[in-house]
C-alpha atoms as a PDB file:
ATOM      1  CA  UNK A   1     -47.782-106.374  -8.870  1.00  0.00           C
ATOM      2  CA  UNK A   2     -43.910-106.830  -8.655  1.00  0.00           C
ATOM      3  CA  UNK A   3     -44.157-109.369 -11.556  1.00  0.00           C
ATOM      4  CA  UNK A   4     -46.076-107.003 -13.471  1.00  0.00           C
ATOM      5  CA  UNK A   5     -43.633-104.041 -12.896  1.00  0.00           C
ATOM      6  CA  UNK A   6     -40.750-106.385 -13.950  1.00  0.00           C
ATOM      7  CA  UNK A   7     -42.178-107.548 -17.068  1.00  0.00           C
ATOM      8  CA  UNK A   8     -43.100-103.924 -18.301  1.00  0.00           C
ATOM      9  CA  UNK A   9     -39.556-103.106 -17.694  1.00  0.00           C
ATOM     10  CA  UNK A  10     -37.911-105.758 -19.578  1.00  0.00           C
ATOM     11  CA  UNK A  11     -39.439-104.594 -23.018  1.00  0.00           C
ATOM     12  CA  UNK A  12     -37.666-100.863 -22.944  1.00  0.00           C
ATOM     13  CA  UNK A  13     -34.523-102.625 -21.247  1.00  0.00           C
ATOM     14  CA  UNK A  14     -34.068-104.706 -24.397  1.00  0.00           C
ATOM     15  CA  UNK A  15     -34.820-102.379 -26.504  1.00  0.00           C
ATOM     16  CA  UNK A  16     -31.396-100.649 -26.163  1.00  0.00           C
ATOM     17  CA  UNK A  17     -29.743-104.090 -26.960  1.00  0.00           C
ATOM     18  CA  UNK A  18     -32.041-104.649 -30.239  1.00  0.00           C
ATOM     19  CA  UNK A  19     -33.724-107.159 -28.825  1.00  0.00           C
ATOM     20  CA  UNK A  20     -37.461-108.083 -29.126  1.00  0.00           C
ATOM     21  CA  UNK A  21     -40.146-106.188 -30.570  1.00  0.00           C
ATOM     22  CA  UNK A  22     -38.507-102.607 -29.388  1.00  0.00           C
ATOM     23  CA  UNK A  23     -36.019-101.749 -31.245  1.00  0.00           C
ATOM     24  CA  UNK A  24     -33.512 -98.547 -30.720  1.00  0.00           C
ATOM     25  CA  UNK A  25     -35.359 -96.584 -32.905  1.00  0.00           C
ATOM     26  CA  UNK A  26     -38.256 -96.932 -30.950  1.00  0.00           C
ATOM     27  CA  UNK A  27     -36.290 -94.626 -28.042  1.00  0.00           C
ATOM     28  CA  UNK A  28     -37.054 -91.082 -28.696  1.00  0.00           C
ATOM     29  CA  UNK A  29     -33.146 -90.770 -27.705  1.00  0.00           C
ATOM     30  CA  UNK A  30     -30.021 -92.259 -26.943  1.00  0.00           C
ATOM     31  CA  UNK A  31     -29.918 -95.974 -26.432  1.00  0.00           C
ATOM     32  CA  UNK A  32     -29.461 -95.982 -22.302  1.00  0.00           C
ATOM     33  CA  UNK A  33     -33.207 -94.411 -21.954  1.00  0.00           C
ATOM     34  CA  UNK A  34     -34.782 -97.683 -22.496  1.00  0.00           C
ATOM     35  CA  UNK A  35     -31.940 -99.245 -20.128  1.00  0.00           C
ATOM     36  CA  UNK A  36     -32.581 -96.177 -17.540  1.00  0.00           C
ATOM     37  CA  UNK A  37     -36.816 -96.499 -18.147  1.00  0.00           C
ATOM     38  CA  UNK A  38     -37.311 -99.980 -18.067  1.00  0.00           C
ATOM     39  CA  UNK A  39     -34.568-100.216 -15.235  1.00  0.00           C
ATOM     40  CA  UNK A  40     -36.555 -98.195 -13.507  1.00  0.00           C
ATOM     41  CA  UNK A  41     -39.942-100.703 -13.654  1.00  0.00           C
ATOM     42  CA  UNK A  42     -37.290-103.682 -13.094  1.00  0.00           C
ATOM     43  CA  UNK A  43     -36.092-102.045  -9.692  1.00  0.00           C
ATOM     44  CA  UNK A  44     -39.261-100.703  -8.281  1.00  0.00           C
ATOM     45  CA  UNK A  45     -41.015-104.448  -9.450  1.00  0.00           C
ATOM     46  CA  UNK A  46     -38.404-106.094  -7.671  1.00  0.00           C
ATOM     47  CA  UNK A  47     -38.601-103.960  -4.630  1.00  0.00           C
ATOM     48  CA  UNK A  48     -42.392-104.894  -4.485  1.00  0.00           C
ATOM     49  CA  UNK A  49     -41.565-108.229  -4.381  1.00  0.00           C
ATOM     50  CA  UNK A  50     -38.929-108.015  -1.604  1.00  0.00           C
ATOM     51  CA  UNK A  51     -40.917-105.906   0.705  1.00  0.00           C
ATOM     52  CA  UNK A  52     -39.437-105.726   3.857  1.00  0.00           C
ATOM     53  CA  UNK A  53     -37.661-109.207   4.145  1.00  0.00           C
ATOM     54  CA  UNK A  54     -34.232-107.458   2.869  1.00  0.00           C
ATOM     55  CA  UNK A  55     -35.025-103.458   4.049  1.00  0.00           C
ATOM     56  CA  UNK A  56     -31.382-102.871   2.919  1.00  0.00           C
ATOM     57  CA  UNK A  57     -31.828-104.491  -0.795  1.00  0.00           C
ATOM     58  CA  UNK A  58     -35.105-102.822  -1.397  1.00  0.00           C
ATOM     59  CA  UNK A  59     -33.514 -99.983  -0.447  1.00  0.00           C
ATOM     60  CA  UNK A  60     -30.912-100.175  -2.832  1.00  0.00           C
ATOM     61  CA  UNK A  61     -33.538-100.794  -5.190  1.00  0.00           C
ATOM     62  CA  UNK A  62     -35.378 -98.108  -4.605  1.00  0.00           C
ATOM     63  CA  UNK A  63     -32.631 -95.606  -4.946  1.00  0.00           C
ATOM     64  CA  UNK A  64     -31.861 -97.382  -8.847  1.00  0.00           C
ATOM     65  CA  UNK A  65     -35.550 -96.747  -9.486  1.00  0.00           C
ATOM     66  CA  UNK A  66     -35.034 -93.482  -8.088  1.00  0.00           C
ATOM     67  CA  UNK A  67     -31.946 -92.928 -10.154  1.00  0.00           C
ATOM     68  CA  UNK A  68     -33.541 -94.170 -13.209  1.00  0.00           C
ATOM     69  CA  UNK A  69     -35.951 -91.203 -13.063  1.00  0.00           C
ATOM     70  CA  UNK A  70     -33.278 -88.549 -12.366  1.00  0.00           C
ATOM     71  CA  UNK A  71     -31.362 -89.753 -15.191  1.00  0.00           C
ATOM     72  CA  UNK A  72     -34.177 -89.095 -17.788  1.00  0.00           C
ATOM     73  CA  UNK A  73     -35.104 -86.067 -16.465  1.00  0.00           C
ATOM     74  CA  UNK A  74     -31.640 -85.009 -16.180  1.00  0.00           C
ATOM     75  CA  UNK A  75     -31.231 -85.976 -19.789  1.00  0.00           C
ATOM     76  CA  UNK A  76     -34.302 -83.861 -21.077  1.00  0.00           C
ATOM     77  CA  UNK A  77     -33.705 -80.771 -19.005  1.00  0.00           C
ATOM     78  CA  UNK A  78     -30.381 -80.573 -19.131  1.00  0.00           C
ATOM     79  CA  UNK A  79     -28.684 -82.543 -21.621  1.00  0.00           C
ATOM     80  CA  UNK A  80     -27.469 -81.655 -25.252  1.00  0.00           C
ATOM     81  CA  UNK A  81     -29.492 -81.610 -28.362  1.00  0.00           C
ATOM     82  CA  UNK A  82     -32.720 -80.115 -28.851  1.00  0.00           C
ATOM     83  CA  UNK A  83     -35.907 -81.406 -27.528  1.00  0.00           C
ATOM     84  CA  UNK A  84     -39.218 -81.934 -28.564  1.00  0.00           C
ATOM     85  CA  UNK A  85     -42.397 -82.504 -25.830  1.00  0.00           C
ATOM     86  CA  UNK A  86     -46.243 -82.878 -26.842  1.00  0.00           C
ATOM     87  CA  UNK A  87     -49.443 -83.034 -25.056  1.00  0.00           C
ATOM     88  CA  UNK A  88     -51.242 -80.283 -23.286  1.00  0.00           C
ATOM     89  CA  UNK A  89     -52.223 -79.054 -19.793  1.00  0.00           C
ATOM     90  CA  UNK A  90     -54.007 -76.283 -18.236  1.00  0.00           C
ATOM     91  CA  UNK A  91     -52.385 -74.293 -15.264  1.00  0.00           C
ATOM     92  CA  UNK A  92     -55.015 -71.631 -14.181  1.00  0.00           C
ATOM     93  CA  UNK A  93     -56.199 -69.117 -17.173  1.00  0.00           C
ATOM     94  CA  UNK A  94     -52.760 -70.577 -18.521  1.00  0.00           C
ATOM     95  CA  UNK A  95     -53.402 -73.197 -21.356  1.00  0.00           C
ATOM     96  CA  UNK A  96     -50.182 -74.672 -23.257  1.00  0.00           C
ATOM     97  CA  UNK A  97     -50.956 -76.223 -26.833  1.00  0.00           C
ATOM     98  CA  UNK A  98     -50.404 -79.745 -28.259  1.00  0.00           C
ATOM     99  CA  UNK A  99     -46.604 -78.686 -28.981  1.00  0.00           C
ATOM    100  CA  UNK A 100     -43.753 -77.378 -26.706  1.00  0.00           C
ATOM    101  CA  UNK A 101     -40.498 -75.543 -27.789  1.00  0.00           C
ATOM    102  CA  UNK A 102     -37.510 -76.712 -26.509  1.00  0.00           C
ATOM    103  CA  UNK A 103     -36.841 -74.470 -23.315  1.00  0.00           C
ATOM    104  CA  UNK A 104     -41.118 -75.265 -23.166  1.00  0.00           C
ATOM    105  CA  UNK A 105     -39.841 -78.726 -22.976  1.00  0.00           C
ATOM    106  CA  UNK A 106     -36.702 -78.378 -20.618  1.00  0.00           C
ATOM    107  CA  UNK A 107     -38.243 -76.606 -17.462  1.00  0.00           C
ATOM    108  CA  UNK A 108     -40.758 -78.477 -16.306  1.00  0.00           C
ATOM    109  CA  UNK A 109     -39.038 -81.609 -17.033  1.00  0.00           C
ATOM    110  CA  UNK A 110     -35.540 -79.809 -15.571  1.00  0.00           C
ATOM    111  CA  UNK A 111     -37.394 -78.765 -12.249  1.00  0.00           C
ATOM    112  CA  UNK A 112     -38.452 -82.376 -11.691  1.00  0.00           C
ATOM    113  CA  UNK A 113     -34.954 -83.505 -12.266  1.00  0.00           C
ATOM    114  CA  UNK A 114     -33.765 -81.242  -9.486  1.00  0.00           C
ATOM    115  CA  UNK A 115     -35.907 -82.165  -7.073  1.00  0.00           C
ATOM    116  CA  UNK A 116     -35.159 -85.774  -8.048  1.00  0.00           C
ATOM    117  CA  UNK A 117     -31.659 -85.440  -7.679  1.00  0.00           C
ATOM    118  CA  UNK A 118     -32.268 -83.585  -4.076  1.00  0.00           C
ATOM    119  CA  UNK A 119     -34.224 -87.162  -3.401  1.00  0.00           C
ATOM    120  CA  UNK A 120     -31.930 -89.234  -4.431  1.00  0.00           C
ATOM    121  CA  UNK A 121     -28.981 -87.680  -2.443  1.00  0.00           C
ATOM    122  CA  UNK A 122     -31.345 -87.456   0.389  1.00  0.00           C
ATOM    123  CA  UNK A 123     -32.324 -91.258   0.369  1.00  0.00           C
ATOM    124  CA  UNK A 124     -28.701 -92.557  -0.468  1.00  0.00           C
ATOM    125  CA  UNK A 125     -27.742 -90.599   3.514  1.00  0.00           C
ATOM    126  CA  UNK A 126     -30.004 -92.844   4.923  1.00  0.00           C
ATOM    127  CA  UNK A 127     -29.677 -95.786   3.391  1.00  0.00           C
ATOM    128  CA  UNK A 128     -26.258 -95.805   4.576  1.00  0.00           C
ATOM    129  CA  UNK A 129     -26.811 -94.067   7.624  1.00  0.00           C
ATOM    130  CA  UNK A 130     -29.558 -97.449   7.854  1.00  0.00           C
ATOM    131  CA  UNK A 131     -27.135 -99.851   6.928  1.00  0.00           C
ATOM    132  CA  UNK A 132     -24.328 -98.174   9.579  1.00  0.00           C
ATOM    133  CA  UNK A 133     -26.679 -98.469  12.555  1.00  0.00           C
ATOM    134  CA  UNK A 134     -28.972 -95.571  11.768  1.00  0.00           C
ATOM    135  CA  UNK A 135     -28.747 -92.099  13.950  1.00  0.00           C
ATOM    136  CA  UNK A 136     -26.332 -90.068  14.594  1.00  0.00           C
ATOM    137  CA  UNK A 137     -24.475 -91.707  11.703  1.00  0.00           C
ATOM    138  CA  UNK A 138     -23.954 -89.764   8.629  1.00  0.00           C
ATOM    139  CA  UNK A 139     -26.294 -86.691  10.655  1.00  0.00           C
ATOM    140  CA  UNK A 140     -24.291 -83.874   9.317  1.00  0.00           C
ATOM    141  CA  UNK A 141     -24.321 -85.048   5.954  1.00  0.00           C
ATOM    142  CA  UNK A 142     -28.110 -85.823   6.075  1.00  0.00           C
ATOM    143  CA  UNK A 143     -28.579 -82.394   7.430  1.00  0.00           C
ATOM    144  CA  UNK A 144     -27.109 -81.068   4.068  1.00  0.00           C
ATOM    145  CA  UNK A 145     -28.956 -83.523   2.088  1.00  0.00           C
ATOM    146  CA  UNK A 146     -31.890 -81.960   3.599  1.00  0.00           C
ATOM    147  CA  UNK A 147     -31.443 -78.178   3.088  1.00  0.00           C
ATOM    148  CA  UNK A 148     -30.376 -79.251  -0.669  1.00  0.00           C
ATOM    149  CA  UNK A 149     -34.046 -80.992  -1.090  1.00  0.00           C
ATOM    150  CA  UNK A 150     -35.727 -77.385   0.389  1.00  0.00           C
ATOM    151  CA  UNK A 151     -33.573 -75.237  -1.972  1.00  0.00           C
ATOM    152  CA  UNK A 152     -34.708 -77.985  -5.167  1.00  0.00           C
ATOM    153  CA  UNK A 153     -38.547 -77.044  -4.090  1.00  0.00           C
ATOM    154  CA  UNK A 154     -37.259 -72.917  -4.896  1.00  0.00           C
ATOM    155  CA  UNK A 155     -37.846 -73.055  -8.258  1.00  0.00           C
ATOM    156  CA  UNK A 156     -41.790 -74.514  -8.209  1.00  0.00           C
ATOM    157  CA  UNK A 157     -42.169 -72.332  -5.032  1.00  0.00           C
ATOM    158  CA  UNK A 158     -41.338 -68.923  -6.708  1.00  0.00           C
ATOM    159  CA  UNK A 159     -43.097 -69.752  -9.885  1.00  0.00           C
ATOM    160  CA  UNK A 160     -46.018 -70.312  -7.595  1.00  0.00           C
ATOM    161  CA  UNK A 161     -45.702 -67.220  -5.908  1.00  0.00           C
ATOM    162  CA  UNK A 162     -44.998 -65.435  -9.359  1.00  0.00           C
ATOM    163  CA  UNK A 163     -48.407 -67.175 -10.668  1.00  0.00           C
ATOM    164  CA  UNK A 164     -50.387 -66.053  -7.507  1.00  0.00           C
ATOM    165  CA  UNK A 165     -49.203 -62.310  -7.455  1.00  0.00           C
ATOM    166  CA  UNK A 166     -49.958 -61.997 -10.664  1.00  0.00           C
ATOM    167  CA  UNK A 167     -53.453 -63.570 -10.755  1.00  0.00           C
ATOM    168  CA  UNK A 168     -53.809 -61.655  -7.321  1.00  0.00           C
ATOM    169  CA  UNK A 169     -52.866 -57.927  -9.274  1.00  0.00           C
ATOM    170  CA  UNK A 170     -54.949 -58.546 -12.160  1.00  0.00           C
ATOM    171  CA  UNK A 171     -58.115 -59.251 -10.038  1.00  0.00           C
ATOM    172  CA  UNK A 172     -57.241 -56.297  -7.837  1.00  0.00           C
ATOM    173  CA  UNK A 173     -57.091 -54.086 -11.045  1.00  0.00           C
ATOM    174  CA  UNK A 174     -60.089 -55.250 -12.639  1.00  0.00           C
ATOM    175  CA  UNK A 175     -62.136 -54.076  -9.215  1.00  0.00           C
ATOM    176  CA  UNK A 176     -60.352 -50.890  -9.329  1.00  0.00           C
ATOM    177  CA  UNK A 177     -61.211 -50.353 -12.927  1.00  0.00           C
ATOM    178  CA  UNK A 178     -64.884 -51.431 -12.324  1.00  0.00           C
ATOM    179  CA  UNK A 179     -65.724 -50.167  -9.064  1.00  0.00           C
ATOM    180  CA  UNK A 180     -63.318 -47.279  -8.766  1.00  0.00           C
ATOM    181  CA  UNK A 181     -61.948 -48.530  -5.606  1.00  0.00           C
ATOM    182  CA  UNK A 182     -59.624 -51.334  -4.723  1.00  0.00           C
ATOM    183  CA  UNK A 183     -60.625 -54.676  -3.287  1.00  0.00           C
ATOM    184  CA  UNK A 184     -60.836 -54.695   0.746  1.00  0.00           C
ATOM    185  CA  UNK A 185     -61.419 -57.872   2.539  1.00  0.00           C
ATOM    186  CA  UNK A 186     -64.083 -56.060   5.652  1.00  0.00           C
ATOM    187  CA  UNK A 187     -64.350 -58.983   7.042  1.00  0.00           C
ATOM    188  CA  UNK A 188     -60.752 -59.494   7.572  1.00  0.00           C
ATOM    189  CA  UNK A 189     -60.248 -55.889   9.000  1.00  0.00           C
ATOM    190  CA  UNK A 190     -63.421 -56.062  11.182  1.00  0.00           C
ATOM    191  CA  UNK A 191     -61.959 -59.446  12.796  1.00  0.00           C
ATOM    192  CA  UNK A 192     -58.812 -57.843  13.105  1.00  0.00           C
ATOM    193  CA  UNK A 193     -60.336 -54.704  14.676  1.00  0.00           C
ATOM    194  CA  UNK A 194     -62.319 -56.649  17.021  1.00  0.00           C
ATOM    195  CA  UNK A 195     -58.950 -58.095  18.813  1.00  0.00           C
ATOM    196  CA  UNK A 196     -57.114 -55.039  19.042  1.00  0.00           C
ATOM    197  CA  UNK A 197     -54.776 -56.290  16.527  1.00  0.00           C
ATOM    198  CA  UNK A 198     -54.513 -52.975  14.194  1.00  0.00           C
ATOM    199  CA  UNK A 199     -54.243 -50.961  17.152  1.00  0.00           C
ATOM    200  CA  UNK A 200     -50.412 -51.813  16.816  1.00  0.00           C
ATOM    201  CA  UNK A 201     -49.985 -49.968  14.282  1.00  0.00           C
ATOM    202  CA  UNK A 202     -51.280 -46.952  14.790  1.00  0.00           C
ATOM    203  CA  UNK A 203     -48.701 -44.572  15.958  1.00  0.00           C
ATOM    204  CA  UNK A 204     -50.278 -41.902  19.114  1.00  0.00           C
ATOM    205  CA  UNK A 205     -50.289 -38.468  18.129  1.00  0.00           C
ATOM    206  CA  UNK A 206     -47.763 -36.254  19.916  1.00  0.00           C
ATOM    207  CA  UNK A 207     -48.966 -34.052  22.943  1.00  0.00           C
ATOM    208  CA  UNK A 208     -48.869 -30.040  21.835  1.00  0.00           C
END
């Protein structure tokens, strides 16, 4: 499977040299994508291959594979020019067309890049904090590595929460509009009554 990887990732590699039956051309983009993308195949293929008879070389492989990645998606999220993205996907009662616009194109492809980057600083820590003997090396800069990967995931987290209140709302209006009432979950409440828990916050009236 190594093999394999490797010789998938020689073809793009080339490519940016002119060499073989990929051309430059055939790059939607500057030459170094089909050095990063095939680089990418090249590392993880030999990685594969190494397993874990060199930890600290397929390590170091990993993170150029890793790299690889952020450095395309870095390039179509963030980097000059305008872009162009096709294919389609469904999210919910959200369906996007054949065709994306450029900021269509930049977001989800930017929000990968992030979190990519978050990975990659995360995984270069240990690495070296491997290679230097492992814990507590390097543990306050892994702890920042850390809180940068949790503040990557913000982005996808919000839009998810943006996506849920708003499929949440609509349904909630549509019962009101239909029914005249809003939605109540009874079962919920009557659990809820059963322990005592609403009993909290019910304030006691006040003696005359």
């Amino acid at each position: 499977m190594g093999a394999i990887c490797v010789l998938f990732g020689v073809f793009p590699l080339l490519a940016t040299f002119d060499i073989g039956p990929l051309g430059p051309d055939d790059i939607n983009g500057p030459a170094w994508l089909g050095f990063a993308s095939g680089g990418v195949f090249i590392a993880g293929g030999l990685a594969v291959m190494l397993g874990q008879s060199a930890p600290i070389l397929t390590g170091l492989l990993g993170l150029l594979a890793m790299a690889g990645l952020a450095s395309v998606g870095n390039w179509i999220g963030f980097g000059v020019g305008e872009r162009a993205c096709s294919g389609s996907f469904s999210l919910g009662w959200l369906g996007i067309g054949d065709q994306f616009s450029d900021l269509a194109c930049r977001v989800p492809f930017g929000m990968g890049a992030m979190l990519l980057n978050g990975f990659l600083l995360l995984a270069t820590v240990l690495l070296f904090q491997k290679a230097l003997g492992g814990p507590p090396k390097l543990a306050r800069l892994k702890r920042a590595a850390e809180i940068i990967v949790v503040l990557s995931f913000a982005p996808l987290l919000l839009i998810g929460f943006a996506i849920l209140i708003v499929k949440v709302g609509s349904e909630a209006i549509m019962t009101r509009v239909k029914t005249g009432a809003w939605p109540r979950n009874e079962e919920f409440i009557a659990r809820q009554k059963e322990k005592g828990l609403l009993k909290r916050f019910k304030r006691d009236k006040p003696n005359p």
